[in-house]
Every structure is written in C-alpha cells, then in structure tokens.
C-alpha atoms as a PDB file:
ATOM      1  CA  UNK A   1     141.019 122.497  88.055  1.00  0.00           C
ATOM      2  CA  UNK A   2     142.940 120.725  85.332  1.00  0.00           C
ATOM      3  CA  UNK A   3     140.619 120.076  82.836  1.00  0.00           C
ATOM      4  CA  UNK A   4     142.601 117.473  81.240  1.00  0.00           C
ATOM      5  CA  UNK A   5     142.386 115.001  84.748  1.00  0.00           C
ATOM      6  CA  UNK A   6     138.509 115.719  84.525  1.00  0.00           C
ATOM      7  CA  UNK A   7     136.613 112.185  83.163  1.00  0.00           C
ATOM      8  CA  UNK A   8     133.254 110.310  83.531  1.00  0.00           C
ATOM      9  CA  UNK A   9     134.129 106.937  85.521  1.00  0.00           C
ATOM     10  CA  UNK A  10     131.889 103.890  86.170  1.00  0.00           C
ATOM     11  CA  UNK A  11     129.709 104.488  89.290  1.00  0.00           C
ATOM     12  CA  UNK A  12     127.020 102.867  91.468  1.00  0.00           C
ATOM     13  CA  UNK A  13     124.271 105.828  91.493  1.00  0.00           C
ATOM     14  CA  UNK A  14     120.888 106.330  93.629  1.00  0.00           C
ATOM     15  CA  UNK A  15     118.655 108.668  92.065  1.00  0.00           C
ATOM     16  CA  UNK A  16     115.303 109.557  94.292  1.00  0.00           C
ATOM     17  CA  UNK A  17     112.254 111.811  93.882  1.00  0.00           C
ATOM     18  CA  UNK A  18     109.561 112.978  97.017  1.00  0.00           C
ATOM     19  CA  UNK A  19     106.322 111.760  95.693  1.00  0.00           C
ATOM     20  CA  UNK A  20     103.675 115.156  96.442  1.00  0.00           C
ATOM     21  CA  UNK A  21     106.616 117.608  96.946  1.00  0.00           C
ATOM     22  CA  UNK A  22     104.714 120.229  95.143  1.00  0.00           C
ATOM     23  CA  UNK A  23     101.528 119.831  97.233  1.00  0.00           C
ATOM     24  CA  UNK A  24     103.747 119.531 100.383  1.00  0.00           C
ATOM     25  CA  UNK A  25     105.526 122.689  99.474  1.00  0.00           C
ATOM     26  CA  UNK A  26     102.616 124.728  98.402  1.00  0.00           C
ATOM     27  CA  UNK A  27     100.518 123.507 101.928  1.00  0.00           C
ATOM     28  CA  UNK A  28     103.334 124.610 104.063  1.00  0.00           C
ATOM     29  CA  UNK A  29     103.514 128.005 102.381  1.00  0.00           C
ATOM     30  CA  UNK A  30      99.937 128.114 103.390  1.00  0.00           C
ATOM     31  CA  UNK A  31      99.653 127.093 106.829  1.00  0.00           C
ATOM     32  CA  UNK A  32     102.887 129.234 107.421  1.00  0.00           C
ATOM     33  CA  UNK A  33     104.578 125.620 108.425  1.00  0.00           C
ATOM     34  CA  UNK A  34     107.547 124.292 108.467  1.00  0.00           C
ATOM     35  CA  UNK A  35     106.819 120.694 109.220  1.00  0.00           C
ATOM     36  CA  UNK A  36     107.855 119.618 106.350  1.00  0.00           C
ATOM     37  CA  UNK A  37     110.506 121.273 105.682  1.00  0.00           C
ATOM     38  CA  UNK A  38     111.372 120.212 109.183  1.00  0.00           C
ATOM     39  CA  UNK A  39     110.872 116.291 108.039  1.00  0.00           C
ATOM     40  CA  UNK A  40     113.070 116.729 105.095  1.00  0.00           C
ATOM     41  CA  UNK A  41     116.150 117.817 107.622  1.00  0.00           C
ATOM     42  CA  UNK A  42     115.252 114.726 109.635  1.00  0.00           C
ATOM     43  CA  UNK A  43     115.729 112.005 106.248  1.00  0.00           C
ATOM     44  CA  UNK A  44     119.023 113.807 105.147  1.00  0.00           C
ATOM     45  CA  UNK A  45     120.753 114.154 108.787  1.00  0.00           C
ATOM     46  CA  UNK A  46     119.485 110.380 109.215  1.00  0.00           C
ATOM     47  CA  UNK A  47     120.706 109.512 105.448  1.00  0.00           C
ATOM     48  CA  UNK A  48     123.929 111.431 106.369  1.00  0.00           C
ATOM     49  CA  UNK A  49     124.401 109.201 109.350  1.00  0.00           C
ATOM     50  CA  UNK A  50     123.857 106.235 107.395  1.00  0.00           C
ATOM     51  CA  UNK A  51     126.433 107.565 104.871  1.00  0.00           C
ATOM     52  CA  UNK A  52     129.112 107.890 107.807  1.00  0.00           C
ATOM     53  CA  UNK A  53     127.878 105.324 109.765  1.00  0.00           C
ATOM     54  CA  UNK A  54     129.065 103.051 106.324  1.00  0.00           C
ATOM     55  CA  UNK A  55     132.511 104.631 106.781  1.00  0.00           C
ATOM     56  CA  UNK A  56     132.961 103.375 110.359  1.00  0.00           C
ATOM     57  CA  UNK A  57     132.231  99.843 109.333  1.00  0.00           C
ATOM     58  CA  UNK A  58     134.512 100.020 106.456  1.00  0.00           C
ATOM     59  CA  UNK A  59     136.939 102.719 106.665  1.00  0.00           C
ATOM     60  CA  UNK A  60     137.420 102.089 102.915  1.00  0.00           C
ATOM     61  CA  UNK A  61     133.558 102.875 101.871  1.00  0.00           C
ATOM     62  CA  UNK A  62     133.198 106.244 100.302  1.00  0.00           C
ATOM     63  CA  UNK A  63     129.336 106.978  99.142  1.00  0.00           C
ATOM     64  CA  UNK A  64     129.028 110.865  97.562  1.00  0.00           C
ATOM     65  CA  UNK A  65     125.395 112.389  98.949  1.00  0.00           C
ATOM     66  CA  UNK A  66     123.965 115.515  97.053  1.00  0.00           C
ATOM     67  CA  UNK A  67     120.314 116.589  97.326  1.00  0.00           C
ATOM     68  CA  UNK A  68     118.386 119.286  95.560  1.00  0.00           C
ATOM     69  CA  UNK A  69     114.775 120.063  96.220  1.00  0.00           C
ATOM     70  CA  UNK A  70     112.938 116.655  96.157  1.00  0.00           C
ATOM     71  CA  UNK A  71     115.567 114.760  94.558  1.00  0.00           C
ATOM     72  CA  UNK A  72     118.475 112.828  96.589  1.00  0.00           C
ATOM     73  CA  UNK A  73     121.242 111.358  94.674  1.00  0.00           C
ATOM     74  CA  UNK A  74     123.902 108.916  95.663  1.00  0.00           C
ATOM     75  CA  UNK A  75     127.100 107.130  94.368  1.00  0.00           C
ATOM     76  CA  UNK A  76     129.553 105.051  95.032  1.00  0.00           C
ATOM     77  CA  UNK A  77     132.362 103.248  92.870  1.00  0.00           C
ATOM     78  CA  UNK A  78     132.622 100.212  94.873  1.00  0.00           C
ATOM     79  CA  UNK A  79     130.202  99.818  97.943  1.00  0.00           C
ATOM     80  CA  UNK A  80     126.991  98.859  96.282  1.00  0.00           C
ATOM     81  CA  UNK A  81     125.517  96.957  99.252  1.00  0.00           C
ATOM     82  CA  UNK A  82     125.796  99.514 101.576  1.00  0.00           C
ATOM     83  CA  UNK A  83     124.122 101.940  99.069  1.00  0.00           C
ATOM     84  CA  UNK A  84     121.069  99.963  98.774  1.00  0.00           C
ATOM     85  CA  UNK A  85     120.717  99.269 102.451  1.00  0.00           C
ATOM     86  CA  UNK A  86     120.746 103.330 103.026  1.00  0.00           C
ATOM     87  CA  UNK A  87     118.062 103.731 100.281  1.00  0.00           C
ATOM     88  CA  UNK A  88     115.887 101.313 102.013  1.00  0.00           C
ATOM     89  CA  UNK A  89     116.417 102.841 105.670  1.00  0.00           C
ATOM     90  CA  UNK A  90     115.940 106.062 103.668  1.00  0.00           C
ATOM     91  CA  UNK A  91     113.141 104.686 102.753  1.00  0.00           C
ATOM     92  CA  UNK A  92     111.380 103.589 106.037  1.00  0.00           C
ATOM     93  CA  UNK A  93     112.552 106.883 107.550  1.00  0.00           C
ATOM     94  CA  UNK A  94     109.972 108.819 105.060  1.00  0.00           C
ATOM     95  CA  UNK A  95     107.357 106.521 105.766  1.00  0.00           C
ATOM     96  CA  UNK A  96     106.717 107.244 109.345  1.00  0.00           C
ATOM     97  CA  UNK A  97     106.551 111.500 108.213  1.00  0.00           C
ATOM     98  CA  UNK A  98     103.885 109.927 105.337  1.00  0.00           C
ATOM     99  CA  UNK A  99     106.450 110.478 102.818  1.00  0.00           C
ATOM    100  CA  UNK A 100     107.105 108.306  99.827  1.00  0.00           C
ATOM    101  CA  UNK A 101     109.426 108.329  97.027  1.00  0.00           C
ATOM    102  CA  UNK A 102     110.602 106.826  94.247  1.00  0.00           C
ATOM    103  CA  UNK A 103     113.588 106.125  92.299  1.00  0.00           C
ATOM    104  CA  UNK A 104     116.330 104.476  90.565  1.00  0.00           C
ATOM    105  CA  UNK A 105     119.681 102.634  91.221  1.00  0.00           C
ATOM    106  CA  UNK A 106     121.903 102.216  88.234  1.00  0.00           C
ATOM    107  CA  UNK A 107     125.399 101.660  87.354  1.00  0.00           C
ATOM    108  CA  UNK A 108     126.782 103.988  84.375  1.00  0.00           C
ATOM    109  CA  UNK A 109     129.668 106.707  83.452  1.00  0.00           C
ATOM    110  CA  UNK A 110     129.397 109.201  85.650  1.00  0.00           C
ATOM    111  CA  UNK A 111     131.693 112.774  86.976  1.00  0.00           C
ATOM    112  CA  UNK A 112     131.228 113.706  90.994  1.00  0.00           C
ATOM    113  CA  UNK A 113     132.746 116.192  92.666  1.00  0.00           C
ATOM    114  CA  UNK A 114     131.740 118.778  95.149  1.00  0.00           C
ATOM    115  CA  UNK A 115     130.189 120.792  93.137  1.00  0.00           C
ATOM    116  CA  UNK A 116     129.047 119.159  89.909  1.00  0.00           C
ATOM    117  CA  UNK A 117     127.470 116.058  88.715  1.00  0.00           C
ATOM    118  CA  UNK A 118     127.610 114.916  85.369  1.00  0.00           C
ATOM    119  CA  UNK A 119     127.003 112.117  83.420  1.00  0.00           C
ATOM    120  CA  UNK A 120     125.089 109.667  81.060  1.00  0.00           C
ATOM    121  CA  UNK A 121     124.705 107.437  84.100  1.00  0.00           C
ATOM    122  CA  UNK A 122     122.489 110.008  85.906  1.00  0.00           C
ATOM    123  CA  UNK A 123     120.572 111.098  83.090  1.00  0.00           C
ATOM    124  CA  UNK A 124     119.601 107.524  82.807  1.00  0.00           C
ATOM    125  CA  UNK A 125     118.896 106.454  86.496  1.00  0.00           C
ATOM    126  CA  UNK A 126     116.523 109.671  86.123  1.00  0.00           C
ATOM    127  CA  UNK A 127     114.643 108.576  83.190  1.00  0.00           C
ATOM    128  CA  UNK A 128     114.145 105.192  85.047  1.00  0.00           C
ATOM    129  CA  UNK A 129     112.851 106.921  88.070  1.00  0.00           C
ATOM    130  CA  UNK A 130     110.396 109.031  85.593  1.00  0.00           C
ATOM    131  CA  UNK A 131     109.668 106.875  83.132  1.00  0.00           C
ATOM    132  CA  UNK A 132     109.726 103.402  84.743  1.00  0.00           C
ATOM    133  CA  UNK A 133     109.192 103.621  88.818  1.00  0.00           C
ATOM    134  CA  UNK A 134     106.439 105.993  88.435  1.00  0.00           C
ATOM    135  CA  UNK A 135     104.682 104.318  91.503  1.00  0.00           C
ATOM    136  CA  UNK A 136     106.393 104.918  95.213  1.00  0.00           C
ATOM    137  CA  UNK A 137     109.169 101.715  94.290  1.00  0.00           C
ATOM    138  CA  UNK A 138     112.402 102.523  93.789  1.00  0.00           C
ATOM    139  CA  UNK A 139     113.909 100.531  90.984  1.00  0.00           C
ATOM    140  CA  UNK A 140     117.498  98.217  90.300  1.00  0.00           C
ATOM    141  CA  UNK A 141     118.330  98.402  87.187  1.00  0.00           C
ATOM    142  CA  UNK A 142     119.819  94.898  85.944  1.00  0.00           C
ATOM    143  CA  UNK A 143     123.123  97.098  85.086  1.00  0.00           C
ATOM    144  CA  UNK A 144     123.519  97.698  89.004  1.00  0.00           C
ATOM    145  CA  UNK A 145     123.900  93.466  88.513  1.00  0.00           C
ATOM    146  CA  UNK A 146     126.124  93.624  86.186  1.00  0.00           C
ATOM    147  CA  UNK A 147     128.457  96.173  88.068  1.00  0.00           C
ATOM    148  CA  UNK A 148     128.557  93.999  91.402  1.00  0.00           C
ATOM    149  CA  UNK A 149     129.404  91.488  89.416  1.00  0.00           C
ATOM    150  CA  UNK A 150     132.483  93.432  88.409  1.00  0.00           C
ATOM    151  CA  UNK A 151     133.320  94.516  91.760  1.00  0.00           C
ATOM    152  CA  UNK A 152     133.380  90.942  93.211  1.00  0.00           C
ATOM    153  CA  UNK A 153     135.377  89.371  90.469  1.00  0.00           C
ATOM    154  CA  UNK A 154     137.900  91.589  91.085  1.00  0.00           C
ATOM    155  CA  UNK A 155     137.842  89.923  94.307  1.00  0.00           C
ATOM    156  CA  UNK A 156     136.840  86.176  93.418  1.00  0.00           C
ATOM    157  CA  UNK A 157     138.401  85.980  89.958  1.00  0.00           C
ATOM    158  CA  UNK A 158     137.504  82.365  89.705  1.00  0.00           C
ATOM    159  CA  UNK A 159     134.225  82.174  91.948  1.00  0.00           C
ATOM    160  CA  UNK A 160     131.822  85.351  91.183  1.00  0.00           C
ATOM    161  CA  UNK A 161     129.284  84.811  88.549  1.00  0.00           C
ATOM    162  CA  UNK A 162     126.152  86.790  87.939  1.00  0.00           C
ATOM    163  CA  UNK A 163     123.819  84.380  89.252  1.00  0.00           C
ATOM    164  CA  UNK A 164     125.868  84.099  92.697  1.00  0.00           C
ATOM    165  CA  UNK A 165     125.318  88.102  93.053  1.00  0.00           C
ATOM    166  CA  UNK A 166     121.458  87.474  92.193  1.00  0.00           C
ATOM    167  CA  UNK A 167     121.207  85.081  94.681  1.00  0.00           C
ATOM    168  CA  UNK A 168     123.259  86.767  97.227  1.00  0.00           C
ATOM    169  CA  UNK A 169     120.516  89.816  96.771  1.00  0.00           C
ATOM    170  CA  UNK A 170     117.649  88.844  96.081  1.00  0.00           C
ATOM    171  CA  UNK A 171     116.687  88.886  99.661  1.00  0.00           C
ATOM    172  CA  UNK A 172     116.793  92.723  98.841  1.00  0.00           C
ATOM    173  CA  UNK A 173     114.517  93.075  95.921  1.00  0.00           C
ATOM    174  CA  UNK A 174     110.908  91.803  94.523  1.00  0.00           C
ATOM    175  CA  UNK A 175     109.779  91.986  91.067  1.00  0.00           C
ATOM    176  CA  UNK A 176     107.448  93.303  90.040  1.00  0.00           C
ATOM    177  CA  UNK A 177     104.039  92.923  87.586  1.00  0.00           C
ATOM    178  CA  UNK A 178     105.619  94.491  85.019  1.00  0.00           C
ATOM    179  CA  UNK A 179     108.992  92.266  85.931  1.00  0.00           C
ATOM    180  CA  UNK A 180     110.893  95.625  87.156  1.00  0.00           C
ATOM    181  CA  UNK A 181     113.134  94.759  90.319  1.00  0.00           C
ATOM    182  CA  UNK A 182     112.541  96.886  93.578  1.00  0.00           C
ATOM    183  CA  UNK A 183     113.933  97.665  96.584  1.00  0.00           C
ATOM    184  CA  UNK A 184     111.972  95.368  98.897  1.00  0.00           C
ATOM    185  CA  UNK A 185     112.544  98.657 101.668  1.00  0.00           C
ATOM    186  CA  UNK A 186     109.787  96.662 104.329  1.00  0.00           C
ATOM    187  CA  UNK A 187     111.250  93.275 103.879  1.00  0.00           C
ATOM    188  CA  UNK A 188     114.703  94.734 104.144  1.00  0.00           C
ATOM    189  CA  UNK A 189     114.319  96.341 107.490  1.00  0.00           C
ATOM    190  CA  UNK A 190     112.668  93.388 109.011  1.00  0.00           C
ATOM    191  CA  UNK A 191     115.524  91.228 108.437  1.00  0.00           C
ATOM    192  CA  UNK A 192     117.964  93.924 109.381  1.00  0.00           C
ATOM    193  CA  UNK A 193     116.559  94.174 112.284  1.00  0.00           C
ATOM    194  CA  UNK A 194     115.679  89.965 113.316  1.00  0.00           C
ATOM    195  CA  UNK A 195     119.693  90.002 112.355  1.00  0.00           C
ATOM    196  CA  UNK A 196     121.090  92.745 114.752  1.00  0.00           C
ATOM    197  CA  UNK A 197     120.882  92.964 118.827  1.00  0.00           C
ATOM    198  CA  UNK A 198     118.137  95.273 119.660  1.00  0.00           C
ATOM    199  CA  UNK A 199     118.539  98.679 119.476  1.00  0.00           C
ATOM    200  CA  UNK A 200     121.125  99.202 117.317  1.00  0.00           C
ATOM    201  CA  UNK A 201     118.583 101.242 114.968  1.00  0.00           C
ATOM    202  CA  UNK A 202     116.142 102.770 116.532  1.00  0.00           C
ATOM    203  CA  UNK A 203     113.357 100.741 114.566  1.00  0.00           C
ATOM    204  CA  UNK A 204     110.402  98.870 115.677  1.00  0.00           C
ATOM    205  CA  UNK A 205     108.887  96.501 112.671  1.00  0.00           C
ATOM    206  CA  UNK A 206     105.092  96.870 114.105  1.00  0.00           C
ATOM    207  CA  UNK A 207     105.338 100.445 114.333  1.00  0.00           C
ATOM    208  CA  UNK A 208     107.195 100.800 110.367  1.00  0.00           C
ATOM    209  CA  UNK A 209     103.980  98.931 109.454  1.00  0.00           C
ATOM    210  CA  UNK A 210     101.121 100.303 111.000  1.00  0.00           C
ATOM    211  CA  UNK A 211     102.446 103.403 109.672  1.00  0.00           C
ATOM    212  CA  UNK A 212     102.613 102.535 106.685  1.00  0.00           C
ATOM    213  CA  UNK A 213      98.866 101.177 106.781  1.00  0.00           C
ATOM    214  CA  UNK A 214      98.151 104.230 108.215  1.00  0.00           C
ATOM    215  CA  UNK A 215      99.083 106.645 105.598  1.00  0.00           C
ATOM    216  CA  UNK A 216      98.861 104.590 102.381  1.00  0.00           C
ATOM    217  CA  UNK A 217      94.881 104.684 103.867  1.00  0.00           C
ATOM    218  CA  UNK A 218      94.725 108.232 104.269  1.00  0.00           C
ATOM    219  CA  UNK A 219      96.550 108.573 100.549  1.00  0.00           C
ATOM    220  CA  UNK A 220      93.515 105.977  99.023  1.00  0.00           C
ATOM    221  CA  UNK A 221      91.087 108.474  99.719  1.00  0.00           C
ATOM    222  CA  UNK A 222      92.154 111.397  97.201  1.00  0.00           C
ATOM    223  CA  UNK A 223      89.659 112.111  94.407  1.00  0.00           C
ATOM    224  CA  UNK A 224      93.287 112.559  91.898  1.00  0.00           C
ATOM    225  CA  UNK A 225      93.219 109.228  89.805  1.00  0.00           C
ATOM    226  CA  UNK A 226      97.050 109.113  89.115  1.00  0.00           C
ATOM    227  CA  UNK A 227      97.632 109.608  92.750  1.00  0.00           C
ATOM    228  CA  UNK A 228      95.458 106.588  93.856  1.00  0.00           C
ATOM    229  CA  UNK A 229      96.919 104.438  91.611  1.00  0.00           C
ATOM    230  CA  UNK A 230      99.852 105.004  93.357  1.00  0.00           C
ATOM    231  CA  UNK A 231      98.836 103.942  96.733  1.00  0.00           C
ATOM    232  CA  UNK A 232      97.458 101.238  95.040  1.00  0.00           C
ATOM    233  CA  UNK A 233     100.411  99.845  94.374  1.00  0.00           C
ATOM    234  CA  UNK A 234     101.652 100.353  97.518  1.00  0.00           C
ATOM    235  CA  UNK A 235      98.964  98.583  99.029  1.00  0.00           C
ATOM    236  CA  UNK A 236      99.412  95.275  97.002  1.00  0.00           C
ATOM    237  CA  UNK A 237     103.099  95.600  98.176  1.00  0.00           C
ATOM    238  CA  UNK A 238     101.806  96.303 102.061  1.00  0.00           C
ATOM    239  CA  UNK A 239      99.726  93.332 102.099  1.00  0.00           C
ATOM    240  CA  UNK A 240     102.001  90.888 100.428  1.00  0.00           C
ATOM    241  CA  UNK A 241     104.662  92.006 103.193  1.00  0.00           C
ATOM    242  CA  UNK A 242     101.774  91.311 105.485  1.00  0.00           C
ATOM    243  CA  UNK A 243     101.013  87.297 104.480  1.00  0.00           C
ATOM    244  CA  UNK A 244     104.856  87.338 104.389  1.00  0.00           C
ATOM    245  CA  UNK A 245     105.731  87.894 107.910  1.00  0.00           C
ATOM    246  CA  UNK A 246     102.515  86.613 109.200  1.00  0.00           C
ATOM    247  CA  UNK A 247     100.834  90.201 110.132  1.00  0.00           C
ATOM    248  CA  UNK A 248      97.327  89.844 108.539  1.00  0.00           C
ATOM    249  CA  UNK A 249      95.842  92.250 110.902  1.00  0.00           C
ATOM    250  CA  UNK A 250      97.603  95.079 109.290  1.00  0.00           C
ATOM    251  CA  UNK A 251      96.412  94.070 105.749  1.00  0.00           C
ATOM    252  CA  UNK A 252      94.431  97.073 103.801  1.00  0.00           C
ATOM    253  CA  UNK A 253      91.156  96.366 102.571  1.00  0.00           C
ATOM    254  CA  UNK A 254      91.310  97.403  98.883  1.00  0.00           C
ATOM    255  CA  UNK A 255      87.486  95.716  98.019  1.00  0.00           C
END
C-alpha cells in the first residue's frame, strides 16, 4: 500500500454490542452448544443480505460490514438511510433468538479497508454505545443529522435544510427520557412492512411482538440489578409501541 494515498474520510458508521455475550458464551461452553453461536451466523448472513440486498436497489450503495466477537460495525459514505433501516431489521432479527443489543450511529473521520478500521469516528460511536446507550437502544447521534444534511444538499443545493432531514426521519427514531434519539427498531418494521406487498420480508408484526414480550419477561426475572434495569427500559419502550399500534394485549405488566 502507498502510505501516502492512506487518509481518514467522513463516514456514516454503525457501531453495535450483544447485550449478555459473556453469559451466552460461557453457557454454551457448558452445555457443549452451539445454539448460539448458531444464532449469531443467522443475524450476520441476514445482515449480509440486507447489505447486498441495498446494492440491488441502488447499484450505487456501498455499506462496509465487519464484525468481531459481539460487536458489528457498519459504514457508509453516502447511504445513510439504508444503514439505519439494516440496523433496525438487524435489530428485530436478534429479538426473535432473545438477543438484544445496543449501539451507536455516528458520522465522523474515519479509514476502512479490508483489513483495518481506524478512526476518531469509531472511537466515538463506541464511547456512545458504552457510555450513553447503555440500555438495549441503539443511539443517533445528532452528527448522523448533520451528515445527511450534507449528503442531500449536495443534491438539493437550494431546498435541504436540517429540519427537512428531521422531519423526513423522525418516523425512524424516538427520544428518549434522557432526550437521546433511538432507533425506533419496532415502529420501523411495522411501517416497513404496512408499506410493502406481503412477503417481501419474511416478517410477521404479531409474531416480532409477542416475542419480544416474551423474552423481555423472561429477562425481568434475573436477581442482577443492572440487568433488570435494562429490560426495564425495554419494557416502557414495548408498551408504548403497544398503545401505539393499538396492541394492548401484548402490554407487560411492570406493577
């Protein structure tokens, strides 16, 4: 390689972390069982689909995939919307294994190739994903705004502004009690899929949601405080999804 061609450029970047990948791990080792192991194939042939699948719809796309243990990482220098709509798929996908995560999507300086990724723009979608997620929601930072912004005023000179991109997706985000902005990955595949002919993804919205009753319950009931709090959370964001769409008979109890 020539070192002098070598540079940090601006990037849209995923960062993502498997919440009770240690446990996982260390139970499989156990039982002598490679379920999990087994589920994480499953979410990165799926994600890898979803990465391709973005290419056939715009032969232009190009979105970099790299995982590593627990952590998945994606980037893209242009295709931001697609990138978000394969975290939240990504997302659902977990959910029906009883796998969450958590994570970041940020827009920073950032050097990807094939084998090495470098870059103050991943060290800081990480310390987001540490520092800020914390509970299974997987945050936008506000400079991910700021770089759509860029990418569609190099399109609309004269019509993009900030709050048009805001607008445009907020159907793809909630905020937060502490006013952080996550992926809304529920809300996102029901209106994916009340927006596409059936069967197209191979999704059904009552399913997604039981499931996700189903094992945010079975979380609730560990004795580990920090982990409870956790499900916590993601049973406030269950049952708001519930009132949302009108599915109050999948709403957790948390009295």
């Amino acid at each position: 390689m020539d070192a002098d061609k070598l540079d940090t450029e601006d990037y849209f970047i995923a960062y993502l972390d498997i919440l009770g990948y240690k446990e996982n791990v260390l139970k499989e080792e156990k039982n002598s069982d490679n379920a999990f192991l087994n589920t994480i194939i499953e979410c990165i042939e799926a994600s890898e689909y979803f990465v391709n699948n973005s290419k056939k719809i715009n032969e232009k796309a190009e979105i970099k995939m790299k995982i590593f243990t627990d952590n998945f990482f994606y980037c893209t220098k242009r295709d931001y919307l697609a990138l978000l709509n394969i975290i939240s798929i990504l997302q659902a996908l977990f959910i029906h294994k009883n796998i969450f995560i958590r994570g970041a999507l940020y827009y920073g300086k950032l050097y990807c190739d094939n084998n090495i990724i470098y870059g103050k723009g991943i060290m800081d979608a990480y310390e987001i994903e540490s520092e800020i997620a914390v509970f299974p929601r997987v945050i936008i930072d506000d400079t991910f705004f700021h770089g759509a912004l860029g990418i569609e005023l190099g399109k609309y000179p004269n019509d993009a502004t900030l709050e048009k991109i805001m607008n445009v997706l907020k159907t793809h985000y909630c905020i937060d009690f502490d006013y952080s902005k996550f992926i809304d990955y529920i809300g996102n595949i029901k209106l994916t899929l009340d927006s596409i002919p059936p069967g197209i993804i191979n999704f059904e919205f009552d399913k997604l949601l039981s499931d996700h009753a189903k094992y945010i319950k079975e979380n609730l009931k560990t004795n580990n405080r920090r982990k409870k709090q956790k499900y916590q959370w993601c049973a406030i964001y269950h049952n708001d999804i519930c009132v949302k769409y009108k599915y109050n008979d999948l709403k957790i109890n948390l009295e």
